[in-house]
Structure formats: structure tokens, C-alpha cells
N, C-alpha and C. Protein backbone atom coordinates (compact mmCIF):
# COMPACT_ATOMS: atom_id res chain seq x y z
N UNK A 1 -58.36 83.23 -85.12
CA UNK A 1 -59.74 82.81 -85.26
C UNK A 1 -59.76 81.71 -86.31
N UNK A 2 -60.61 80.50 -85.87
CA UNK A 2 -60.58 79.36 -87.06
C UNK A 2 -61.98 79.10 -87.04
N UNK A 3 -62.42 79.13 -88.08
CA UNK A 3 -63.70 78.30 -89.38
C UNK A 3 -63.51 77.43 -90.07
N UNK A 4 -64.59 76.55 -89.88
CA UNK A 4 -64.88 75.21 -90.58
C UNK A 4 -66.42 75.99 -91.24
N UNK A 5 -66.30 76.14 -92.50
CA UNK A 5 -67.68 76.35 -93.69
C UNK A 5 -67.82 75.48 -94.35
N UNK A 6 -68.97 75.10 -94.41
CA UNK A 6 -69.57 73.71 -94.96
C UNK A 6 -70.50 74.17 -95.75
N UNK A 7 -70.40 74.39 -97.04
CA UNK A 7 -71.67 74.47 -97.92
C UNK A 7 -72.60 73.82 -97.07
N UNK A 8 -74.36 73.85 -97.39
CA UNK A 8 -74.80 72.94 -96.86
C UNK A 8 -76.66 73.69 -97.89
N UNK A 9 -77.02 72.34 -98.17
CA UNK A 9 -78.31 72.64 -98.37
C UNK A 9 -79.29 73.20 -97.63
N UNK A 10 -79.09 72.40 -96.04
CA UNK A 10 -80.04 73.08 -94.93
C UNK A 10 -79.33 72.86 -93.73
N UNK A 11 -79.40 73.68 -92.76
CA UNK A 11 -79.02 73.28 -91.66
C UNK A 11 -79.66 73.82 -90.37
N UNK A 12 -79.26 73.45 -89.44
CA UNK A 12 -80.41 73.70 -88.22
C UNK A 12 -79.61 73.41 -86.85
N UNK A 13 -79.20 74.47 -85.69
CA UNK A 13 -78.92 74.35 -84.67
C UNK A 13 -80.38 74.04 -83.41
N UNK A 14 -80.27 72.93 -82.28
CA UNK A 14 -81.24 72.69 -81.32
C UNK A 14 -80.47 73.04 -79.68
N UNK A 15 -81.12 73.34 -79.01
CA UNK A 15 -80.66 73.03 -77.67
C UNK A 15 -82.16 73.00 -77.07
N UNK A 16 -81.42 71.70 -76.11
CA UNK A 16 -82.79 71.43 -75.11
C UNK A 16 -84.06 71.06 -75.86
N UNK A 17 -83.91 70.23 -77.14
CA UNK A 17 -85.06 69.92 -78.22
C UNK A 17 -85.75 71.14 -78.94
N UNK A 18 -85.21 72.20 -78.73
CA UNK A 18 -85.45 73.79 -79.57
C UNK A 18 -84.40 74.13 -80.16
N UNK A 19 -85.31 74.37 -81.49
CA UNK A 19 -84.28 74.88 -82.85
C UNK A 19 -84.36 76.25 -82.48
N UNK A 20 -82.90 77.14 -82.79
CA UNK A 20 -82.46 78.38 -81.91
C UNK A 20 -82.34 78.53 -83.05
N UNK A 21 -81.87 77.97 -84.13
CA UNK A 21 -81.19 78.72 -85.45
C UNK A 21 -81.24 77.82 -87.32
N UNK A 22 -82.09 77.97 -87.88
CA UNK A 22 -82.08 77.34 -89.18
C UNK A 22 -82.19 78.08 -90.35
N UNK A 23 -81.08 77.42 -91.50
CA UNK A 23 -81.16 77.70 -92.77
C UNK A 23 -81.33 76.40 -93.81
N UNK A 24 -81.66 77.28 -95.11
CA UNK A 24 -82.03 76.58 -95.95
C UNK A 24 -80.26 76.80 -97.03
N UNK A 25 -80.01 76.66 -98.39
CA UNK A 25 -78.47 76.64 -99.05
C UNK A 25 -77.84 78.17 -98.45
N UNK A 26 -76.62 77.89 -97.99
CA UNK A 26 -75.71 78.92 -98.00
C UNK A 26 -74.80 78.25 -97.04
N UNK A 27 -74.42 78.57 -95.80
CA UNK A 27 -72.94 77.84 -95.59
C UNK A 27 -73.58 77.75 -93.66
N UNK A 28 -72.63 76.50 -93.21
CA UNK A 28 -72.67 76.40 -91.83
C UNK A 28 -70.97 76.79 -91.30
N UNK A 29 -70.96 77.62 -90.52
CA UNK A 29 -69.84 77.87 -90.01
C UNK A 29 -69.67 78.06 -88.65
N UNK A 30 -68.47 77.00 -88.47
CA UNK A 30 -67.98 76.61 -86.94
C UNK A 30 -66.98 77.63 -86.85
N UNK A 31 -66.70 78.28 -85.55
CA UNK A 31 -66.50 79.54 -85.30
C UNK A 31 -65.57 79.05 -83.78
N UNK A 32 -64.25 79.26 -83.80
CA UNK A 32 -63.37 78.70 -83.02
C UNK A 32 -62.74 80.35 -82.54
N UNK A 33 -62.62 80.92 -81.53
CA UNK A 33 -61.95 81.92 -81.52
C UNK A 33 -60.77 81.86 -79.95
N UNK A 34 -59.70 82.70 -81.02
CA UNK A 34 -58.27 82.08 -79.91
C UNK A 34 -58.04 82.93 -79.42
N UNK A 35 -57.08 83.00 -78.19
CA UNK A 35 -56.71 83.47 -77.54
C UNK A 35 -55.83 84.90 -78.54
N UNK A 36 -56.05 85.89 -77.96
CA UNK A 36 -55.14 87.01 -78.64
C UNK A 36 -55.82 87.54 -80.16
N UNK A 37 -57.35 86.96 -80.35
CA UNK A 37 -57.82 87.56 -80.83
C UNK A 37 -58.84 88.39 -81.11
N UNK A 38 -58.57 89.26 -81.68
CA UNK A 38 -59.49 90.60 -81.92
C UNK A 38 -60.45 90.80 -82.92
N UNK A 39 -60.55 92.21 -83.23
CA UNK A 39 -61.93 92.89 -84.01
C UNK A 39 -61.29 92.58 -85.32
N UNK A 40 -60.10 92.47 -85.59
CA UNK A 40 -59.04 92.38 -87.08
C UNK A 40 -59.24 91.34 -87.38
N UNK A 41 -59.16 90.26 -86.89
CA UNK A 41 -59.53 89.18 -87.32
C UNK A 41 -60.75 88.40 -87.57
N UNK A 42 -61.96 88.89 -87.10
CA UNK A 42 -63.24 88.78 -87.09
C UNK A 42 -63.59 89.05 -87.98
N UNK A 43 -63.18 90.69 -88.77
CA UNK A 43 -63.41 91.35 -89.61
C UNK A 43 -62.71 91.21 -91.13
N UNK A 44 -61.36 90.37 -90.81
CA UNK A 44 -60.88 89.44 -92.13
C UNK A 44 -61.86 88.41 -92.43
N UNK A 45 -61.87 87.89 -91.32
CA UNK A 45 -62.02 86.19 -91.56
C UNK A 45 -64.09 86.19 -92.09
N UNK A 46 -64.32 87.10 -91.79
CA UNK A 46 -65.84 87.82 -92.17
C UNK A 46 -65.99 88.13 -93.87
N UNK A 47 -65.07 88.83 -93.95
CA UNK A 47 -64.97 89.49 -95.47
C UNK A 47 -64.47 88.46 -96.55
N UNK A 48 -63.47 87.65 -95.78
CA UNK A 48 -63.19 86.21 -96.54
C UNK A 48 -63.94 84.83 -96.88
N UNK A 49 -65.17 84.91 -95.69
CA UNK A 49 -66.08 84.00 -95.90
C UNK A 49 -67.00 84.83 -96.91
N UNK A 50 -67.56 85.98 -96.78
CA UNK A 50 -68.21 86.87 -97.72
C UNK A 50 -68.14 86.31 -99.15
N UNK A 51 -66.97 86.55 -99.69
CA UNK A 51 -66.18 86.67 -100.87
C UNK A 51 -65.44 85.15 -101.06
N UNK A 52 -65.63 84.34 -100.47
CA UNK A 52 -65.28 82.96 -100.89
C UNK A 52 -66.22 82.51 -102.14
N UNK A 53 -65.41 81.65 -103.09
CA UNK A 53 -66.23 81.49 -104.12
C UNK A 53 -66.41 79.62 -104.34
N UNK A 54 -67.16 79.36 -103.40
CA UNK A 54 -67.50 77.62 -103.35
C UNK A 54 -68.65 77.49 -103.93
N UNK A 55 -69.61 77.93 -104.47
CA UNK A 55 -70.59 78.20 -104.90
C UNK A 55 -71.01 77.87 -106.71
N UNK A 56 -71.68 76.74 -106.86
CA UNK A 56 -71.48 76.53 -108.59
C UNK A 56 -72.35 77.63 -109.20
N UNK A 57 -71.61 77.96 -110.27
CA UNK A 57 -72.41 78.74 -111.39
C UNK A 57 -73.27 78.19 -112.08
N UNK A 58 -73.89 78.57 -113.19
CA UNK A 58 -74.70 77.98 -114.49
C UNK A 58 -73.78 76.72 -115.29
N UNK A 59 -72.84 77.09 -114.91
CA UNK A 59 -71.85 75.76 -115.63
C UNK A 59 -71.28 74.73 -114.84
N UNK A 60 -71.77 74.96 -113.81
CA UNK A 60 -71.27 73.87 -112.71
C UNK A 60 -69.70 74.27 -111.95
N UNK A 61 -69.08 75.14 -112.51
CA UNK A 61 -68.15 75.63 -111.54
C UNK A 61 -68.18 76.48 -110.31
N UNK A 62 -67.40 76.28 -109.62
CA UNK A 62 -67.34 76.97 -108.32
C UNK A 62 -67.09 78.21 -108.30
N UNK A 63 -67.59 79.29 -108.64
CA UNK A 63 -67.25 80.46 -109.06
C UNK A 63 -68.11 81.56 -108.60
N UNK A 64 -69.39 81.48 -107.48
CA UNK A 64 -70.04 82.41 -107.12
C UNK A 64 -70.32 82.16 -105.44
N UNK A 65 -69.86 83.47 -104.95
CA UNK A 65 -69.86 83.51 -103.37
C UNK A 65 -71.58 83.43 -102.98
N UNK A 66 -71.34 83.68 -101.34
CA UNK A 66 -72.66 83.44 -100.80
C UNK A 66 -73.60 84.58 -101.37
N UNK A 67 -73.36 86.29 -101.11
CA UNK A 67 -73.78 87.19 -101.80
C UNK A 67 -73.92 86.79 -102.55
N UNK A 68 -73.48 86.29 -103.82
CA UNK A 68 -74.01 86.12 -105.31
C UNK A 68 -75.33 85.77 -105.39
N UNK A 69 -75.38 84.69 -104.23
CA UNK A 69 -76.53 83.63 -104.46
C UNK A 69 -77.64 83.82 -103.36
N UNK A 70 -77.29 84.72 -102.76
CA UNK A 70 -78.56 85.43 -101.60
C UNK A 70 -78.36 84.22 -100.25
N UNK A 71 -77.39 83.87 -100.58
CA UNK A 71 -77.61 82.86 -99.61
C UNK A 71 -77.56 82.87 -98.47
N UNK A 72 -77.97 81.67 -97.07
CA UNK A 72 -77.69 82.15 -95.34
C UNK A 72 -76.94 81.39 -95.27
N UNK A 73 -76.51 81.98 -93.63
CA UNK A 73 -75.56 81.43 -92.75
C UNK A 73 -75.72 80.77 -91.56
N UNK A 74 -75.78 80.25 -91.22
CA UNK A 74 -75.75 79.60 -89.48
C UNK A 74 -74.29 79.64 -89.28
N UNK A 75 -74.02 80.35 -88.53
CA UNK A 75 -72.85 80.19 -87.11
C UNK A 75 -73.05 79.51 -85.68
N UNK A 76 -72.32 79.12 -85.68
CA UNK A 76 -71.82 78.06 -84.23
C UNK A 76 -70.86 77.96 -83.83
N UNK A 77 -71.04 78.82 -82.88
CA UNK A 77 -69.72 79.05 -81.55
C UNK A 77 -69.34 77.34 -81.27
N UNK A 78 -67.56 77.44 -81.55
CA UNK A 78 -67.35 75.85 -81.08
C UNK A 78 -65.57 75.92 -80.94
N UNK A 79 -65.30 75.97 -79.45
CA UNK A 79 -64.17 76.08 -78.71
C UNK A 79 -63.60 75.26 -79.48
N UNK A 80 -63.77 74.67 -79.52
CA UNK A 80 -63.09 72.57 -79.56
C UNK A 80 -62.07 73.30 -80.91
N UNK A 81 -62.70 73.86 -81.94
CA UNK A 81 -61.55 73.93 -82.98
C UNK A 81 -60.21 74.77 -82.62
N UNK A 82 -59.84 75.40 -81.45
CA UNK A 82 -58.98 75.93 -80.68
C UNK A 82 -58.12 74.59 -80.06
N UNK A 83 -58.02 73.56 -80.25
CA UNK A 83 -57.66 72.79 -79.66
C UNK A 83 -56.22 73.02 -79.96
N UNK A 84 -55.64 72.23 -79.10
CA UNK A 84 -53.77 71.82 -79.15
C UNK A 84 -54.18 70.20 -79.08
N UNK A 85 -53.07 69.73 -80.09
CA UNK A 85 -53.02 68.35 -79.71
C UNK A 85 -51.70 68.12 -80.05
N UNK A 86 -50.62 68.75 -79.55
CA UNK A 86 -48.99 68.82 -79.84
C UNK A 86 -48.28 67.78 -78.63
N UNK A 87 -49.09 67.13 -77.90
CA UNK A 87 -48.60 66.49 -76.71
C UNK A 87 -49.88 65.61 -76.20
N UNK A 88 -49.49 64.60 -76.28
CA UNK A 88 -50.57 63.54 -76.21
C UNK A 88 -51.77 63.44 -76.67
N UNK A 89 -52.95 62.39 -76.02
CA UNK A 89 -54.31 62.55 -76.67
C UNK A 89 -55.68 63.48 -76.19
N UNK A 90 -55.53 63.56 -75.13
CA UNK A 90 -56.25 64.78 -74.65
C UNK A 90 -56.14 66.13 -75.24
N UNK A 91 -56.70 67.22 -75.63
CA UNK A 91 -56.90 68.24 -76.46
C UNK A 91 -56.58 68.91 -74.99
N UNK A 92 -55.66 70.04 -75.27
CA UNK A 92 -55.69 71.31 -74.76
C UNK A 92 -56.58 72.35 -75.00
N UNK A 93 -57.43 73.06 -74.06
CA UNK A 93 -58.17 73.90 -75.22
C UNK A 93 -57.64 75.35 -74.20
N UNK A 94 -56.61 75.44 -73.86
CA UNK A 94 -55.87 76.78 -73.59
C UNK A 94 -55.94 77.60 -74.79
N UNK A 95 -55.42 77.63 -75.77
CA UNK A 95 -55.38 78.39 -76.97
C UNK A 95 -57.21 78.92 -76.70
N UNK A 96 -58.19 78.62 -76.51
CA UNK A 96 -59.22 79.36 -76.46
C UNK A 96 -59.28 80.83 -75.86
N UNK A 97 -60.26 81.81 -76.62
CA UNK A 97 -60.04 83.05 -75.57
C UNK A 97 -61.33 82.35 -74.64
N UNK A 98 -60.74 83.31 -73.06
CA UNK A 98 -62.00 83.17 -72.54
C UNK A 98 -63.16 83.58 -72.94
N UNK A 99 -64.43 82.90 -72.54
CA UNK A 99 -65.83 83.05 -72.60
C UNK A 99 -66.52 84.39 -72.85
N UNK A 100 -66.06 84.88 -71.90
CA UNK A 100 -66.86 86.53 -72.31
C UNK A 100 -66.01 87.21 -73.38
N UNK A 101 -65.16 87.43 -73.86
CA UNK A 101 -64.16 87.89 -75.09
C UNK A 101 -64.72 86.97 -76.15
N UNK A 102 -64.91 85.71 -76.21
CA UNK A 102 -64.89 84.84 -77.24
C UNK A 102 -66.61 84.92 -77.80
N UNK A 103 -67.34 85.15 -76.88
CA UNK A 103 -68.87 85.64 -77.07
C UNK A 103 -69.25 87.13 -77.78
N UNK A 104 -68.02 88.06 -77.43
CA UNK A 104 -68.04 89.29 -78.11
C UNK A 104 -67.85 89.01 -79.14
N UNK A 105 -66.62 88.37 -79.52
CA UNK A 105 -65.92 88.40 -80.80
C UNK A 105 -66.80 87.50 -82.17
N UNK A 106 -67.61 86.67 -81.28
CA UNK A 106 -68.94 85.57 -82.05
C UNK A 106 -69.65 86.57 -82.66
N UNK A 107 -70.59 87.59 -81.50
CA UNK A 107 -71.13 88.42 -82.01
C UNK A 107 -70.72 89.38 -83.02
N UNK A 108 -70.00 90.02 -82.63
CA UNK A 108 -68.59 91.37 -83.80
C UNK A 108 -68.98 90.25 -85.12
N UNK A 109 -68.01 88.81 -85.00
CA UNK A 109 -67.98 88.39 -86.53
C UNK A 109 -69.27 88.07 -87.15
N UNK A 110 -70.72 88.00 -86.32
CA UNK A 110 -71.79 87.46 -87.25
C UNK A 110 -71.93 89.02 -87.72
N UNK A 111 -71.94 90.01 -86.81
CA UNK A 111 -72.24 91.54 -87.33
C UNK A 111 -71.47 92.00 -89.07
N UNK A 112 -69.90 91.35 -88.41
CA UNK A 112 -69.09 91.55 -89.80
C UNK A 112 -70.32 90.74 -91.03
N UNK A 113 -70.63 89.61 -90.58
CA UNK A 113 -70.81 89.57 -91.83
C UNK A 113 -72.07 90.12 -92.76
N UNK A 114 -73.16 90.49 -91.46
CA UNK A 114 -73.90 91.26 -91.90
C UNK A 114 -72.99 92.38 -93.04
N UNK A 115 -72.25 93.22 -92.16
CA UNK A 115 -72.20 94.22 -92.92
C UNK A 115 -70.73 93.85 -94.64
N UNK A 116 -71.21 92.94 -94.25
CA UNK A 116 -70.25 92.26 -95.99
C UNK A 116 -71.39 92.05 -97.26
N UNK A 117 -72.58 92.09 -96.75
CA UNK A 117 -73.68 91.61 -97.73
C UNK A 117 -74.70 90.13 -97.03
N UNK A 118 -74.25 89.79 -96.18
CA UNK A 118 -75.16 88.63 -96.45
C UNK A 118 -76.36 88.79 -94.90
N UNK A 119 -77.21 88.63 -96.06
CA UNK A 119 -78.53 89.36 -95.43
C UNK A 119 -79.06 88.22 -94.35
N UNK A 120 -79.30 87.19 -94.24
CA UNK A 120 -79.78 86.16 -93.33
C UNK A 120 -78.70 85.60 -92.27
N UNK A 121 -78.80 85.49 -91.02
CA UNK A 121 -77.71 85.08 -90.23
C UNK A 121 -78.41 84.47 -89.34
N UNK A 122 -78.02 83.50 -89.12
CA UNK A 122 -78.90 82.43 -87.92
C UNK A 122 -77.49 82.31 -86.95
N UNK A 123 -78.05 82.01 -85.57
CA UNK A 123 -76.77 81.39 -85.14
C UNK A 123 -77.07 80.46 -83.60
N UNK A 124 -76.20 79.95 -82.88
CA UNK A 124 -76.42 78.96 -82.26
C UNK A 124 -76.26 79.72 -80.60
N UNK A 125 -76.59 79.01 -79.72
CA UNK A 125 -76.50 79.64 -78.50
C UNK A 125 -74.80 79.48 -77.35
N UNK A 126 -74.19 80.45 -77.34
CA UNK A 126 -72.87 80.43 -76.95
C UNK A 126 -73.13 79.77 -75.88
N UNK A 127 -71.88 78.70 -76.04
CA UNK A 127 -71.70 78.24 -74.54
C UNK A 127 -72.63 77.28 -74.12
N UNK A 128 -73.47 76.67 -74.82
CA UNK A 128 -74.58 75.84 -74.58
C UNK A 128 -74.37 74.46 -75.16
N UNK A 129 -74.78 73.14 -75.04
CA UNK A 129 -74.58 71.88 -75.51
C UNK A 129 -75.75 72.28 -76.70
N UNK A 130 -74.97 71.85 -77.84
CA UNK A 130 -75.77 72.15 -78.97
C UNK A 130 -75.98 70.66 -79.93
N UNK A 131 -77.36 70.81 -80.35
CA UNK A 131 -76.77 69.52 -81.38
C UNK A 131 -77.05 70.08 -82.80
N UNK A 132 -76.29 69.65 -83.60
CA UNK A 132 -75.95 70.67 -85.02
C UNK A 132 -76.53 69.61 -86.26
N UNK A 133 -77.46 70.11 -86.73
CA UNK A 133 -77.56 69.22 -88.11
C UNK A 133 -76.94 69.49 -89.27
N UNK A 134 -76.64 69.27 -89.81
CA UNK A 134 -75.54 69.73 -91.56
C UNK A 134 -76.03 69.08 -92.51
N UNK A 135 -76.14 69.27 -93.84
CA UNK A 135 -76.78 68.61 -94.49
C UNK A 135 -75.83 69.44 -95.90
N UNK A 136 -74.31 68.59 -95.56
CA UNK A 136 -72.91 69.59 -96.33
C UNK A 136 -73.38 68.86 -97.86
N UNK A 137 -73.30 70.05 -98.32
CA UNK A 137 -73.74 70.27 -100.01
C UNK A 137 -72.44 70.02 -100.74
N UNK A 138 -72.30 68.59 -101.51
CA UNK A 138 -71.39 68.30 -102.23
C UNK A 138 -70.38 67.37 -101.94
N UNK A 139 -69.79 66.83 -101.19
CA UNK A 139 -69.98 68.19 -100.03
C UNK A 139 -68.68 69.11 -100.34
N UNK A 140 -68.48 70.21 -99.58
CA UNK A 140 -67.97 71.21 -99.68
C UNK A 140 -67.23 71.99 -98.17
N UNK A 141 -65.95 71.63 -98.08
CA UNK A 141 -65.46 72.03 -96.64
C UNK A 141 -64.40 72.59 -96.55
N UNK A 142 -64.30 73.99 -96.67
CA UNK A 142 -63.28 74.59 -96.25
C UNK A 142 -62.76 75.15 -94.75
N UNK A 143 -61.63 75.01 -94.45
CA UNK A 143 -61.06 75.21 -93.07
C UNK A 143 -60.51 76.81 -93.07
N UNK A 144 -60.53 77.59 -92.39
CA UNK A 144 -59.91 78.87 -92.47
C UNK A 144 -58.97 79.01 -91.04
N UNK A 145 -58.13 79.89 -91.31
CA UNK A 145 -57.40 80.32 -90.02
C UNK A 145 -56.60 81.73 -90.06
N UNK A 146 -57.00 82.49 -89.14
CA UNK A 146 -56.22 84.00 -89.62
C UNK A 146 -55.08 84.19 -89.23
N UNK A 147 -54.70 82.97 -88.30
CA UNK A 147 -52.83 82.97 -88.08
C UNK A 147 -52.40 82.88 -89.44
N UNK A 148 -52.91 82.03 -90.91
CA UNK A 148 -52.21 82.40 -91.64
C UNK A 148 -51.49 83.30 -92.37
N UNK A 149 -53.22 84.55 -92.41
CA UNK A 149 -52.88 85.80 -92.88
C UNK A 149 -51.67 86.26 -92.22
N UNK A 150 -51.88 86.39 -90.44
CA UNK A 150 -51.04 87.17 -89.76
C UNK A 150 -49.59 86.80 -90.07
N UNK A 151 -49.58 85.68 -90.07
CA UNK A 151 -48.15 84.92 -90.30
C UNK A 151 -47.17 85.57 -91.76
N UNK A 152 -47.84 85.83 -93.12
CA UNK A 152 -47.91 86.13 -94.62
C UNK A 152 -47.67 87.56 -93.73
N UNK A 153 -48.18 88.45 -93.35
CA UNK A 153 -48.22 89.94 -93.28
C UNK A 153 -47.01 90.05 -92.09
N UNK A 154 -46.78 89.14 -91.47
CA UNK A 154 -45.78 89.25 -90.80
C UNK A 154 -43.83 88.88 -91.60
N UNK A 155 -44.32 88.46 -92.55
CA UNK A 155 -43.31 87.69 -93.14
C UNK A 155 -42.85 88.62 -94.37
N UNK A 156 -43.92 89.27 -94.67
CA UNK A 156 -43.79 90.50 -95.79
C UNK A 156 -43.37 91.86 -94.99
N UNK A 157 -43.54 92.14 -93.68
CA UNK A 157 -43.31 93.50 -93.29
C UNK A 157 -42.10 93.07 -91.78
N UNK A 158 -41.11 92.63 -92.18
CA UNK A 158 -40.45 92.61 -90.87
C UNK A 158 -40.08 93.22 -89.98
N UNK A 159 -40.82 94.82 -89.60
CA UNK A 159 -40.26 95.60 -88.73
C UNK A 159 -41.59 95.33 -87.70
């Protein structure tokens, strides 16, 4: 599963000239989910955006997560970050899970993050041409991917 979180002052998903989904500061997150993945990874990559600390304090450092700061979320389902581009210029987007798995797993991870603390969750309409406004605070862009974890937990437990 891969995320793109974008701090963002405000942001706002439309389809068909209707806003489906808007927030005011807390984070926009693009939501890529791959092939071969599950509820484990939804539920990392949930608890890790939770507990990410991009967020300035009273002193201007980055030191307080979204919980800290009551802040929302907008999610947006977006294949495209599943891409392959290991062989020419056209994007593979095989690495995607299919549609109905990848719509569960959207749902499961906005649920995760409900149940991590963060109380507001907006999100965008699966599978639909969306147009996305961002309005990235700072700006501020972190990329996530849970092949890394798996890769680290695979590398520490070799049986």
C-alpha cells in the first residue's frame, strides 16, 4: 500500500462539479493500494499516518501529529501511485489490486484511521474522475510504502 500525505491548509475533492469531500488543516492523502495487499497493511500504514509527526509545535518544530492537533483528513483513492515504470514510458498499472479488493481496502484504511484517533475523515469517490484541490501547507510531503516495513520484518526474521 502507498501514500502520498500532504499537509495541507484546506483541501477539497469534486466530481461532476460536486464537492464529495472537504477539509480545512490536517493532511490530504493519496491512497495507492497493490496487489497482495491486505487488512495488515491498511492497518500499519493507518497507525503510521496517525502518529506521524509533520505538524509544528509552539516553537515551530515539527513535532505534533494529526491527533495532537484535532486535525482532518481527506483520502483519495488513486491507482496511478501503483505504477511500474521499470520498462519504458508508459506506466504499468498491473501492480494495482483489482477494483473491488482495492475499494475494500480504501474503506478498512479510512476506518483504521478512524479508529487511531482522528475524528474527521472526508474522502473522494472510488473509481471516479476526480479533480483534487490541495492547498499543501509548507509545503509538506511525505511518501509512504509498506513494502518497506514488510521488506525490514522480512530481513529481521528469516524463517
Amino acid at each position: 500500500m502507498r501514500a502520498v500525505i500532504q499537509r495541507v491548509s484546506s483541501s477539497c475533492v469534486s466530481v461532476d462539479g460536486e464537492v464529495k469531500g472537504s477539509i480545512k488543516k490536517g493532511y490530504n492523502i493519496l491512497l495507492g493500494v497493490m496487489h497482495g495487499d491486505g487488512q495488515n497493511e491498511a492497518e500499519l500504514l493507518a497507525k503510521k499516518i496517525a502518529t506521524l509527526r509533520v505538524i509544528e509545535d509552539e516553537e515551530g518544530k515539527m513535532n505534533l501529529s494529526i491527533i495532537d492537533t484535532g486535525g482532518e483528513v481527506l483520502v483519495i483513492s488513486q491507482f496511478t501511485l501503483c505504477a511500474d515504470m521499470k520498462k519504458g514510458n508508459r506506466p504499468s498499472f498491473f501492480p494495482s489490486a483489482e477494483p473491488q479488493t482495492a475499494n475494500e481496502l480504501y474503506e478498512y484504511f479510512c476506518e483504521c484511521l478512524k479508529q487511531n484517533g482522528i475524528k474527521k475523515i472526508e474522502k473522494g469517490v472510488f473509481g471516479s474522475d476526480m479533480l483534487v484541490e490541495i492547498n499543501n501547507d509548507g509545503p509538506v510531503t511525505i511518501v509512504m510504502d509498506t513494502e518497506i516495513w514488510s521488506k525490514k520484518n522480512a530481513e529481521n526474521n528469516p524463517n
